[in-house]
ModelCIF file with pLDDT and N, C-alpha, C, O atoms, coordinates in Angstrom:
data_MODEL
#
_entry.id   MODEL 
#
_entity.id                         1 
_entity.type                       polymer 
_entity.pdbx_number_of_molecules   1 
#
_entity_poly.entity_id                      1 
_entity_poly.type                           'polypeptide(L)' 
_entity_poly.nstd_linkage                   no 
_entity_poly.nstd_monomer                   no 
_entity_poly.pdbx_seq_one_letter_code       
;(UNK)(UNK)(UNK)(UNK)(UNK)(UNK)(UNK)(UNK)(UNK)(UNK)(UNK)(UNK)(UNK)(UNK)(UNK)(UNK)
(UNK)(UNK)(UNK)(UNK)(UNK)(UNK)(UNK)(UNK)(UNK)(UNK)(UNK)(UNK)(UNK)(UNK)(UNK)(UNK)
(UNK)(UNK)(UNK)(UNK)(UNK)(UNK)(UNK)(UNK)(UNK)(UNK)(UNK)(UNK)
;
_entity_poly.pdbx_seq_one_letter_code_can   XXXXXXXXXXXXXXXXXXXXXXXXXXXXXXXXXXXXXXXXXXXX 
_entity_poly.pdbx_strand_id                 A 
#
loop_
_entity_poly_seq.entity_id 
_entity_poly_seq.num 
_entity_poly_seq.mon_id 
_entity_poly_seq.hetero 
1 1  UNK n 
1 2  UNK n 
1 3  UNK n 
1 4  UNK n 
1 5  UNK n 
1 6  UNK n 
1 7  UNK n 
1 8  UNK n 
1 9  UNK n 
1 10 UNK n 
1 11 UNK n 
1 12 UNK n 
1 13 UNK n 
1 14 UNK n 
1 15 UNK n 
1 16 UNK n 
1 17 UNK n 
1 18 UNK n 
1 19 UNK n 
1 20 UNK n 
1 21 UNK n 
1 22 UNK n 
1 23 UNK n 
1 24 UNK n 
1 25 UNK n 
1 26 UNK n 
1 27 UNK n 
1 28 UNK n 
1 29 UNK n 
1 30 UNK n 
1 31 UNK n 
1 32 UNK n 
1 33 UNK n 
1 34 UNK n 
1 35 UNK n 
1 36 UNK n 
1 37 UNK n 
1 38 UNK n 
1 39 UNK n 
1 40 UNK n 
1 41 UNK n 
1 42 UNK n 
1 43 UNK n 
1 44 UNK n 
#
_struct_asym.id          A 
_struct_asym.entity_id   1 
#
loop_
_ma_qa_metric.id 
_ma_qa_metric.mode 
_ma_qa_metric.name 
_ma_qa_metric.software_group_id 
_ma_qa_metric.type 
1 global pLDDT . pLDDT 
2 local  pLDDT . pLDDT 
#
_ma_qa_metric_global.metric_id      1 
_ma_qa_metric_global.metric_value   97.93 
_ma_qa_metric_global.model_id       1 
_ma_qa_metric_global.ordinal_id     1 
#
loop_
_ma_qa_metric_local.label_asym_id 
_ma_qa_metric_local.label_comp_id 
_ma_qa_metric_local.label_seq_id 
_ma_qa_metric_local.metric_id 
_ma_qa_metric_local.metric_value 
_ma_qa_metric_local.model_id 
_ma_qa_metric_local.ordinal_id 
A UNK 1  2 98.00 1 1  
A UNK 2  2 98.00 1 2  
A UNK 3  2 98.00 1 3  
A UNK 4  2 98.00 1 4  
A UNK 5  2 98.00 1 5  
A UNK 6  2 98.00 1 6  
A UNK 7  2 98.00 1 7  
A UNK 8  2 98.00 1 8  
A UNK 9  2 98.00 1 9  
A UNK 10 2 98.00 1 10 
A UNK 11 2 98.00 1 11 
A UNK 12 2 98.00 1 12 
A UNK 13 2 97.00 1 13 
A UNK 14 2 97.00 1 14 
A UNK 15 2 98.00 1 15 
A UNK 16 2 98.00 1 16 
A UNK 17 2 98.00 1 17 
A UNK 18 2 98.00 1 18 
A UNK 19 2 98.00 1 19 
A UNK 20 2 99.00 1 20 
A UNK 21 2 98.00 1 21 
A UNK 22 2 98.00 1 22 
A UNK 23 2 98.00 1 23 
A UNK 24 2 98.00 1 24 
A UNK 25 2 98.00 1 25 
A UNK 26 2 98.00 1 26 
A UNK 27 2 98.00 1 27 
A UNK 28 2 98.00 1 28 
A UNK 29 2 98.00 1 29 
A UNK 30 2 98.00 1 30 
A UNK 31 2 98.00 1 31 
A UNK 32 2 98.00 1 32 
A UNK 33 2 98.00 1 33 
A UNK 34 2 98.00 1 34 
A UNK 35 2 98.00 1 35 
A UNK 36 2 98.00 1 36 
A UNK 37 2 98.00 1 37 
A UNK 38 2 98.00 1 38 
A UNK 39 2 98.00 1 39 
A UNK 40 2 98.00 1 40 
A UNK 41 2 97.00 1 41 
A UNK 42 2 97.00 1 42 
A UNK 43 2 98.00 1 43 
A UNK 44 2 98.00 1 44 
#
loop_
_atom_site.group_PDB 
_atom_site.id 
_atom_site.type_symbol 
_atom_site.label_atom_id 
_atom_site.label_alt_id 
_atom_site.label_comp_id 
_atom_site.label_asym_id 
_atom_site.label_entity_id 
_atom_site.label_seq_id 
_atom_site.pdbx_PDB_ins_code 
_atom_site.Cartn_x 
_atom_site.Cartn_y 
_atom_site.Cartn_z 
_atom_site.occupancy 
_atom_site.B_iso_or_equiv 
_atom_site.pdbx_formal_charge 
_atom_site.auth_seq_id 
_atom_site.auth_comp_id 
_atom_site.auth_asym_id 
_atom_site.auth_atom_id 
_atom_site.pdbx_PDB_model_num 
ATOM 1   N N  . UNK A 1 1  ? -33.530 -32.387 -33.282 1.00 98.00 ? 1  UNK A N  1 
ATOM 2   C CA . UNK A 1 1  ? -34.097 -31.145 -33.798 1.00 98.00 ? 1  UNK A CA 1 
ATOM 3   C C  . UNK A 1 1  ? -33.621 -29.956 -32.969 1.00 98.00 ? 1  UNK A C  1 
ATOM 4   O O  . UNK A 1 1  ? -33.423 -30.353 -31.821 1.00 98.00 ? 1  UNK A O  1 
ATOM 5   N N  . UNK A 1 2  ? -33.332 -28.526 -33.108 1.00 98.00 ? 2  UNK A N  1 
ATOM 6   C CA . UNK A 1 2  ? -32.944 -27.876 -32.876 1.00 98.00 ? 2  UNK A CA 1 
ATOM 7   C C  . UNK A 1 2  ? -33.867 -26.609 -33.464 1.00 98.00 ? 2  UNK A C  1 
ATOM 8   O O  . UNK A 1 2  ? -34.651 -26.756 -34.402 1.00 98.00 ? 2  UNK A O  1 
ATOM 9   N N  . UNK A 1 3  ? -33.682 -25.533 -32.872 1.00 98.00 ? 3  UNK A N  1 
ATOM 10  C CA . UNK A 1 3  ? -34.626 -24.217 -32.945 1.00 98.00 ? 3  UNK A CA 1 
ATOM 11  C C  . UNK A 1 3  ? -33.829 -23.247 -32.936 1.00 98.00 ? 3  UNK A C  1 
ATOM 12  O O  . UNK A 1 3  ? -33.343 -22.807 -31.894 1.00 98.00 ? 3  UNK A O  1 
ATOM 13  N N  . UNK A 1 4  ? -33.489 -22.596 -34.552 1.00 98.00 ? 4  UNK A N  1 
ATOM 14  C CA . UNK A 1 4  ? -32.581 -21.677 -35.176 1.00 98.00 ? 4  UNK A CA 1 
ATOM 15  C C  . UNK A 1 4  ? -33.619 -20.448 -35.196 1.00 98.00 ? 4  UNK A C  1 
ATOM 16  O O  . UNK A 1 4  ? -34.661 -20.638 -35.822 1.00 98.00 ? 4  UNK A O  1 
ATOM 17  N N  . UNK A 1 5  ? -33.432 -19.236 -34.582 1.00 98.00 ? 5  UNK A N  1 
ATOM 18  C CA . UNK A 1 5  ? -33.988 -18.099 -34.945 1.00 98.00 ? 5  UNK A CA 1 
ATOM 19  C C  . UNK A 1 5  ? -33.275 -16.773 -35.304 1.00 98.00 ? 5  UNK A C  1 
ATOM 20  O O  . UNK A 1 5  ? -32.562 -16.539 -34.329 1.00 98.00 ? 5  UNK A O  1 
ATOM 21  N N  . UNK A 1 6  ? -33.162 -16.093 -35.935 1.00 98.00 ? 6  UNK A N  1 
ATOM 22  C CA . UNK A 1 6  ? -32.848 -14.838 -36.458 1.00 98.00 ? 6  UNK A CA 1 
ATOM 23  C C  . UNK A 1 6  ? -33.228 -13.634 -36.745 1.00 98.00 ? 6  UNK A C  1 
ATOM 24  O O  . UNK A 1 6  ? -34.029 -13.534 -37.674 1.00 98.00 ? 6  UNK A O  1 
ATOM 25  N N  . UNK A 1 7  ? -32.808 -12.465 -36.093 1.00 98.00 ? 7  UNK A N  1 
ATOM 26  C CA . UNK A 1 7  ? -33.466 -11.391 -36.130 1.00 98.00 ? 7  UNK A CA 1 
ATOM 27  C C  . UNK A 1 7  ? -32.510 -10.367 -36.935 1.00 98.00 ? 7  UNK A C  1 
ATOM 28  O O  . UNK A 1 7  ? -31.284 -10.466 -36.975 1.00 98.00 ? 7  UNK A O  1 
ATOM 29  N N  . UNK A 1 8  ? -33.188 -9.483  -37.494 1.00 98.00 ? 8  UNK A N  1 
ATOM 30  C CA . UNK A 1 8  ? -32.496 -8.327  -38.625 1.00 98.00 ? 8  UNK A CA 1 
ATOM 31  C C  . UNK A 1 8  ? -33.057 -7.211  -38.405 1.00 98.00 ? 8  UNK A C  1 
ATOM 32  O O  . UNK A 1 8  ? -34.260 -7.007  -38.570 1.00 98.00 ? 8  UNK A O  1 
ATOM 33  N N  . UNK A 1 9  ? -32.170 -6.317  -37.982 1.00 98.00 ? 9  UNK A N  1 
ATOM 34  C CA . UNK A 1 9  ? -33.262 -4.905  -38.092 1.00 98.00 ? 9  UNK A CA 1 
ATOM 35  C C  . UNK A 1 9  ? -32.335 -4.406  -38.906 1.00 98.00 ? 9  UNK A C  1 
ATOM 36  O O  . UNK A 1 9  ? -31.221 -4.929  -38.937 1.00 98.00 ? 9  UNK A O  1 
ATOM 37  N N  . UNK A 1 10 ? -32.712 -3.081  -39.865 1.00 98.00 ? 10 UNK A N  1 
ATOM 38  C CA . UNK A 1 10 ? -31.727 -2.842  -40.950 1.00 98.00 ? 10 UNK A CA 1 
ATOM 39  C C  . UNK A 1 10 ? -30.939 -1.106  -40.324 1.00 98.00 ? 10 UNK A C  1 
ATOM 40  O O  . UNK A 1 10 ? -31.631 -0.493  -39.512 1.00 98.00 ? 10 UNK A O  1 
ATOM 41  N N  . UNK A 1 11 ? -29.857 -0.594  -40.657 1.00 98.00 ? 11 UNK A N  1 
ATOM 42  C CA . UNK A 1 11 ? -29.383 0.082   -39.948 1.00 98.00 ? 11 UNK A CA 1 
ATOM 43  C C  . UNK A 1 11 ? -30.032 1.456   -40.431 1.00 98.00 ? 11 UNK A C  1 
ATOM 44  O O  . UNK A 1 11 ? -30.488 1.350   -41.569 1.00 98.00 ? 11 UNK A O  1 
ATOM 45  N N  . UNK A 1 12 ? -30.179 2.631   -39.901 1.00 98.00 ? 12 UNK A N  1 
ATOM 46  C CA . UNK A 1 12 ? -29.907 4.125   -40.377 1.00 98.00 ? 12 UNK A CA 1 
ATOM 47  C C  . UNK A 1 12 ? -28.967 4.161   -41.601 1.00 98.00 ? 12 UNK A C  1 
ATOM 48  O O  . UNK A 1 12 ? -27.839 3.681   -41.709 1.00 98.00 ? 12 UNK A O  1 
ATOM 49  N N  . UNK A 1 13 ? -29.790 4.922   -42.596 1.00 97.00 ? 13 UNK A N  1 
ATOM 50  C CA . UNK A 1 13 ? -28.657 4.778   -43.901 1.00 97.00 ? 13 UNK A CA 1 
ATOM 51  C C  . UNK A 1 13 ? -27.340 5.386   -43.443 1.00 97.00 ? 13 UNK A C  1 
ATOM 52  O O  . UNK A 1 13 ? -26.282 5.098   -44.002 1.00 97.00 ? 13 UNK A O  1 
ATOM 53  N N  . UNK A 1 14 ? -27.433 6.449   -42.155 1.00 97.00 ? 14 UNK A N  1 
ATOM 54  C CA . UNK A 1 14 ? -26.707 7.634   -42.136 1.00 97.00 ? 14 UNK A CA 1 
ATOM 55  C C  . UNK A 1 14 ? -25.662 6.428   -40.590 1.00 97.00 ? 14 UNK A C  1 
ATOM 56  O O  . UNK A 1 14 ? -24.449 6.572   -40.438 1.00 97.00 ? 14 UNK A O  1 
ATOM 57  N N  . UNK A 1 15 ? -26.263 5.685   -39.952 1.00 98.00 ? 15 UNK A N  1 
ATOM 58  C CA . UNK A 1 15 ? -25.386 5.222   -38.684 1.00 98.00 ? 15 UNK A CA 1 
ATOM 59  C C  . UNK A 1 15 ? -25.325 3.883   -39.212 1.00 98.00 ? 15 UNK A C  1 
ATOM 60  O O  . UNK A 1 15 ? -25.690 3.472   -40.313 1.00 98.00 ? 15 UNK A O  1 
ATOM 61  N N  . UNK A 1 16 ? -24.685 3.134   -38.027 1.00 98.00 ? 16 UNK A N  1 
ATOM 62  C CA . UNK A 1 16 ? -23.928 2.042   -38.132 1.00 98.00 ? 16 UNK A CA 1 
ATOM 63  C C  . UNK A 1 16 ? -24.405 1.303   -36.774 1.00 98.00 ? 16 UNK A C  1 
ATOM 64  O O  . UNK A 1 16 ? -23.618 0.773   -35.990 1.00 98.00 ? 16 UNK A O  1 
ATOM 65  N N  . UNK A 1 17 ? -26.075 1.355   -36.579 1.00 98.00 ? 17 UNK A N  1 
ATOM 66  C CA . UNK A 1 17 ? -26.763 0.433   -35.531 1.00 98.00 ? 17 UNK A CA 1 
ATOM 67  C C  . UNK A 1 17 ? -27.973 -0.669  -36.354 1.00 98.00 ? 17 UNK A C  1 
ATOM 68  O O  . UNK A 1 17 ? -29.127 -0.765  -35.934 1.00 98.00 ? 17 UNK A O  1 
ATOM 69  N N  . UNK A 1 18 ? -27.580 -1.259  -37.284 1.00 98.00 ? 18 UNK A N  1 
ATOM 70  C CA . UNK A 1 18 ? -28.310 -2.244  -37.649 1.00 98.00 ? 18 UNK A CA 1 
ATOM 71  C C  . UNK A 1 18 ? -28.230 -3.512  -36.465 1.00 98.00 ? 18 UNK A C  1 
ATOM 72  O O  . UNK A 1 18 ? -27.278 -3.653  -35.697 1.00 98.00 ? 18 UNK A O  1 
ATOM 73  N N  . UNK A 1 19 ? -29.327 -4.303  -36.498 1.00 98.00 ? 19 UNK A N  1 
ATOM 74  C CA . UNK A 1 19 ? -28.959 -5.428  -35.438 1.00 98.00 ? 19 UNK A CA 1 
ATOM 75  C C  . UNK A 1 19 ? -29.114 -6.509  -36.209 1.00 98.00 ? 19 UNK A C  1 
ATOM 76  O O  . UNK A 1 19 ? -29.756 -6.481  -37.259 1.00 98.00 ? 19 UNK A O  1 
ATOM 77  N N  . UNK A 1 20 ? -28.405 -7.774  -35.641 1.00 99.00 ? 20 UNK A N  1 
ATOM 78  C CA . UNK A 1 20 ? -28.349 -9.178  -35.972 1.00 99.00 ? 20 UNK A CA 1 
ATOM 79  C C  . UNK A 1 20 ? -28.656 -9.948  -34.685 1.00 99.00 ? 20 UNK A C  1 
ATOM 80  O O  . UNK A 1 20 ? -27.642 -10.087 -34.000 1.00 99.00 ? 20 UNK A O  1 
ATOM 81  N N  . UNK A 1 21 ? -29.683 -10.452 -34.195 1.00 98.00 ? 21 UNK A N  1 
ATOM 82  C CA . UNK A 1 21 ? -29.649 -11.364 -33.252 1.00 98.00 ? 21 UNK A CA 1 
ATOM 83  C C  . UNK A 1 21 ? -30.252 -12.856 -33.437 1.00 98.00 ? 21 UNK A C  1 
ATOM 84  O O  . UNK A 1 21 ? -31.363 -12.880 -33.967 1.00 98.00 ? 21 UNK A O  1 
ATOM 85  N N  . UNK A 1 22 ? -29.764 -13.937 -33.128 1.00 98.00 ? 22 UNK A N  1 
ATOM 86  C CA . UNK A 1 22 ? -30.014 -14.915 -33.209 1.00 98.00 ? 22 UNK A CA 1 
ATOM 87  C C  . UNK A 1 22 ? -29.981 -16.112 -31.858 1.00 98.00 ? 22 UNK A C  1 
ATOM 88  O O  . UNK A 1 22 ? -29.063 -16.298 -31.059 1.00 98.00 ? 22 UNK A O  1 
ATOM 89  N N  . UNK A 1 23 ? -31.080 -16.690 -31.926 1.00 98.00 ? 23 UNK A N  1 
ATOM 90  C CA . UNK A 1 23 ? -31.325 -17.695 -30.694 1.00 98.00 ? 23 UNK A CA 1 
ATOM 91  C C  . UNK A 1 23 ? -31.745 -18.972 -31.253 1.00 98.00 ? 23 UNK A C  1 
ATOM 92  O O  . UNK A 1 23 ? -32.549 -19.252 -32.142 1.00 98.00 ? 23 UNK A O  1 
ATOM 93  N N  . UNK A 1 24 ? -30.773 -19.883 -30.283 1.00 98.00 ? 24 UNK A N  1 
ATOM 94  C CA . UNK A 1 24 ? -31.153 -21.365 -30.293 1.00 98.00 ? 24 UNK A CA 1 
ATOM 95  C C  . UNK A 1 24 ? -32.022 -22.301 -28.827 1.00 98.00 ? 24 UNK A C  1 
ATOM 96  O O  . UNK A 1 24 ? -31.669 -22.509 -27.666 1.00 98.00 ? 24 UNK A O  1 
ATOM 97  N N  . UNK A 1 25 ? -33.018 -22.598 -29.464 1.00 98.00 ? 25 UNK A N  1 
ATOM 98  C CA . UNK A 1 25 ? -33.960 -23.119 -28.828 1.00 98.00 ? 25 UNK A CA 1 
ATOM 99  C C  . UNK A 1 25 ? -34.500 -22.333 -27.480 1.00 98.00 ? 25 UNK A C  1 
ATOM 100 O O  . UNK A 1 25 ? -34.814 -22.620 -26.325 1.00 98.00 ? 25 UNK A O  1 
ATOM 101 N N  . UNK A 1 26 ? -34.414 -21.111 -28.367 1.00 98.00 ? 26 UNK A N  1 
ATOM 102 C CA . UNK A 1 26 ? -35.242 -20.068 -27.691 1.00 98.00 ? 26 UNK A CA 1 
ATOM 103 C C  . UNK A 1 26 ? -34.077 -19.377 -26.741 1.00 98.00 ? 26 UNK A C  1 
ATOM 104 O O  . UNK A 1 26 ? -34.477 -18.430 -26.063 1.00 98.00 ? 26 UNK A O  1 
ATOM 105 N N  . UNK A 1 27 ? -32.708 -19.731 -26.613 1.00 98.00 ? 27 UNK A N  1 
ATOM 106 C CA . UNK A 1 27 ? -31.545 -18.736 -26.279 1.00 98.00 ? 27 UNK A CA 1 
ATOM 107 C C  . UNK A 1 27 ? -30.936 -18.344 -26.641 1.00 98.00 ? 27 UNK A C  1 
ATOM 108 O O  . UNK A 1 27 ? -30.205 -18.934 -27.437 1.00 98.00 ? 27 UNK A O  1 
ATOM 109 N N  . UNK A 1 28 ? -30.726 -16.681 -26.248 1.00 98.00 ? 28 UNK A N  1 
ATOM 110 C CA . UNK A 1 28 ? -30.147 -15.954 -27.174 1.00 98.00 ? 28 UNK A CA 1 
ATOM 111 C C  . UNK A 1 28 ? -28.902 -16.365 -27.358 1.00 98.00 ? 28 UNK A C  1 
ATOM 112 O O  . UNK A 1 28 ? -28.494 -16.670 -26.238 1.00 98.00 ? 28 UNK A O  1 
ATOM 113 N N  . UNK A 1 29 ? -27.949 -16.573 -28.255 1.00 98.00 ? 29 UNK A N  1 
ATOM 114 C CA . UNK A 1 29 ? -26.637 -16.653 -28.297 1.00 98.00 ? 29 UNK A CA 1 
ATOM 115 C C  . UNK A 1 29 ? -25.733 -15.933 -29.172 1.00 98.00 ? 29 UNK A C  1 
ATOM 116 O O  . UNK A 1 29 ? -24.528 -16.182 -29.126 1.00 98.00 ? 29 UNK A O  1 
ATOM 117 N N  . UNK A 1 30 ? -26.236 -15.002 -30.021 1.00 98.00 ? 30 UNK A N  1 
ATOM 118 C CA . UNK A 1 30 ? -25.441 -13.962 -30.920 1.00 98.00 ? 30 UNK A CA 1 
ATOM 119 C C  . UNK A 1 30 ? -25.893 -12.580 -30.993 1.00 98.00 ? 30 UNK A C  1 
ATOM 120 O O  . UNK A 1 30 ? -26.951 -12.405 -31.599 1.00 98.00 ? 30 UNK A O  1 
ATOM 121 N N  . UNK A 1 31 ? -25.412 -11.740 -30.585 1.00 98.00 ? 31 UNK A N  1 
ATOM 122 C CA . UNK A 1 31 ? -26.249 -10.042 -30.787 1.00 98.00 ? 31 UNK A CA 1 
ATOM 123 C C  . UNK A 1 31 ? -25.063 -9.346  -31.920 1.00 98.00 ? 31 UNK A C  1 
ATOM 124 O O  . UNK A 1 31 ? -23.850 -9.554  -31.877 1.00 98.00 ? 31 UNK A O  1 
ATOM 125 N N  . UNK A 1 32 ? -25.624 -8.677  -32.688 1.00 98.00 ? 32 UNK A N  1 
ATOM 126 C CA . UNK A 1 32 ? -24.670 -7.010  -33.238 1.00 98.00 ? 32 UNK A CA 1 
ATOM 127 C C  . UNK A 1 32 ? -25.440 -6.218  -33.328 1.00 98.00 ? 32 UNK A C  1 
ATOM 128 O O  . UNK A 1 32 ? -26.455 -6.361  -34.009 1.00 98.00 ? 32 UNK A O  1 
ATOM 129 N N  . UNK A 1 33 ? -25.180 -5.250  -32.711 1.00 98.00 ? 33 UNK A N  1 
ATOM 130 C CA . UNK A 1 33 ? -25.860 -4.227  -32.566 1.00 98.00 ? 33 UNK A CA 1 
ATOM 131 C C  . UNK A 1 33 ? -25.459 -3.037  -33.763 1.00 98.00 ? 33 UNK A C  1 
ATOM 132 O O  . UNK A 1 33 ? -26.164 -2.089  -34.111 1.00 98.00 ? 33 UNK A O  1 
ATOM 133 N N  . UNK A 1 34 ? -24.258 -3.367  -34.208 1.00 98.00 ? 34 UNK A N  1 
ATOM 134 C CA . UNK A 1 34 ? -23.417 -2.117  -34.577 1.00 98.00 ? 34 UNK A CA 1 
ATOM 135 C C  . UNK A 1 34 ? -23.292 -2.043  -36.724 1.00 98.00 ? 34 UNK A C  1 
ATOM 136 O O  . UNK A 1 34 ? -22.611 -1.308  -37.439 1.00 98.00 ? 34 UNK A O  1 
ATOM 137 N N  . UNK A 1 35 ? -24.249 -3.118  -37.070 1.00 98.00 ? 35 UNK A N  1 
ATOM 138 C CA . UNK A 1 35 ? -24.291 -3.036  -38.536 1.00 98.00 ? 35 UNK A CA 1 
ATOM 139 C C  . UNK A 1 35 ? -24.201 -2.232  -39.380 1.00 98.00 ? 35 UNK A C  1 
ATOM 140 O O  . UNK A 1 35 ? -24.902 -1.270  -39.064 1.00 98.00 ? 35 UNK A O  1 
ATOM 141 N N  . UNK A 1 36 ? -23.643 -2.057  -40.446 1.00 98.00 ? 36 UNK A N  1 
ATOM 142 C CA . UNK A 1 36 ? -24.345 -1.228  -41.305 1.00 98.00 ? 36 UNK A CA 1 
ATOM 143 C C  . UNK A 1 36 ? -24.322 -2.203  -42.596 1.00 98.00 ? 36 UNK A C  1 
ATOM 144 O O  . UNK A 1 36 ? -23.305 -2.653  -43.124 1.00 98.00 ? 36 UNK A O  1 
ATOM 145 N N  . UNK A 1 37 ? -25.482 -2.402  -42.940 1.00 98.00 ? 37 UNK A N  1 
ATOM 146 C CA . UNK A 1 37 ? -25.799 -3.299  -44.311 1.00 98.00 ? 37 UNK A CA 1 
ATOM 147 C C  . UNK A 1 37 ? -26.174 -2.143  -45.469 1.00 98.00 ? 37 UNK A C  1 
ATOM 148 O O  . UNK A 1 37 ? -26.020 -2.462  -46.648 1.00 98.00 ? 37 UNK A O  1 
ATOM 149 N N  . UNK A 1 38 ? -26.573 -1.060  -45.201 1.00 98.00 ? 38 UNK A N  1 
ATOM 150 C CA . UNK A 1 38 ? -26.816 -0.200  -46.582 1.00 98.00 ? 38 UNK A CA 1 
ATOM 151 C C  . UNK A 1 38 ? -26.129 1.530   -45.447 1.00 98.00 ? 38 UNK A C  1 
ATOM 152 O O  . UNK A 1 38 ? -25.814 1.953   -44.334 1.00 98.00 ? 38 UNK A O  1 
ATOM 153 N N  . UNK A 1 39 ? -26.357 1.965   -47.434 1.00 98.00 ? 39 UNK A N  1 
ATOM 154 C CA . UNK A 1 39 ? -26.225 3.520   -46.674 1.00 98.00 ? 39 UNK A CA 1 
ATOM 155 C C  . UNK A 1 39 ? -27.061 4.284   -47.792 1.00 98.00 ? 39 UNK A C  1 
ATOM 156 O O  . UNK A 1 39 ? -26.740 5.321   -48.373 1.00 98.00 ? 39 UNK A O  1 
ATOM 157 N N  . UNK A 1 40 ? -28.246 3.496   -47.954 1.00 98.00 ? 40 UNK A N  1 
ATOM 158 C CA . UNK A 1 40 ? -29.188 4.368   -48.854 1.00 98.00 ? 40 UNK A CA 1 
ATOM 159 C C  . UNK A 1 40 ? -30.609 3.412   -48.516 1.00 98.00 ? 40 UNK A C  1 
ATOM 160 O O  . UNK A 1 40 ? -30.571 2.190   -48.373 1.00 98.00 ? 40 UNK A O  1 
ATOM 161 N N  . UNK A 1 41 ? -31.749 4.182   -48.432 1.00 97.00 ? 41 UNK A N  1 
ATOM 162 C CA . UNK A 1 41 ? -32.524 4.100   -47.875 1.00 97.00 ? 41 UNK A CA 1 
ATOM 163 C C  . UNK A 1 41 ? -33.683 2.791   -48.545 1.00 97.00 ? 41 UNK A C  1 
ATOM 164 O O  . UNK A 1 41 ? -34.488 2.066   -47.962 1.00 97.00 ? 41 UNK A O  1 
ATOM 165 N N  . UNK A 1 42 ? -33.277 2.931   -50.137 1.00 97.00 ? 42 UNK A N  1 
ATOM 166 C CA . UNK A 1 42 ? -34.166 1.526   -51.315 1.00 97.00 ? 42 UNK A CA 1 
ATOM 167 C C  . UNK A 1 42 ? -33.536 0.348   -50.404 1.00 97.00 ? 42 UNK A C  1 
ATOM 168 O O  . UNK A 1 42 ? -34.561 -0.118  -49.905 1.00 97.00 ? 42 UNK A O  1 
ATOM 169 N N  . UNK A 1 43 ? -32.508 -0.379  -49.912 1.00 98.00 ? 43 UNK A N  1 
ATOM 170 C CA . UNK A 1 43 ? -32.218 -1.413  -49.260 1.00 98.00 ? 43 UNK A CA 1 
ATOM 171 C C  . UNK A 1 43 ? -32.883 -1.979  -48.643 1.00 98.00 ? 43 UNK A C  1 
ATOM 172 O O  . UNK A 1 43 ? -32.885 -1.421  -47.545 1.00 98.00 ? 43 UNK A O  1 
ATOM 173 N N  . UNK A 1 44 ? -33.696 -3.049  -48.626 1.00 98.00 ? 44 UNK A N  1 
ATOM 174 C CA . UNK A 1 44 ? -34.572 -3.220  -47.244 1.00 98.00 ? 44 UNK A CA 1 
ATOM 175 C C  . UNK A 1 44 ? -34.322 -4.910  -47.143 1.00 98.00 ? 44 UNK A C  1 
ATOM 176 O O  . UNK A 1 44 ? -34.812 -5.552  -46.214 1.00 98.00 ? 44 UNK A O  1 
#
């Protein structure tokens, strides 16, 4: 068994700091800081 976690914050419609972080068995092992998943604000 293993412990997959994932975090999403969604970016500024207007910047390009959305985050992606993800940890296994409680360590972190992936960050982006620098996303942009939308550029209009209905996206969530």
């Amino acid at each position: 068994w293993y412990c997959v976690e994932q975090q999403v914050r969604m970016n500024r419609p207007e910047s390009a700091d959305g985050v992606l972080r993800v940890w296994l068995d409680g360590r972190r092992i992936f960050e982006k800081t620098d996303l942009r998943l939308r550029k209009i604000d209905r996206l969530r």
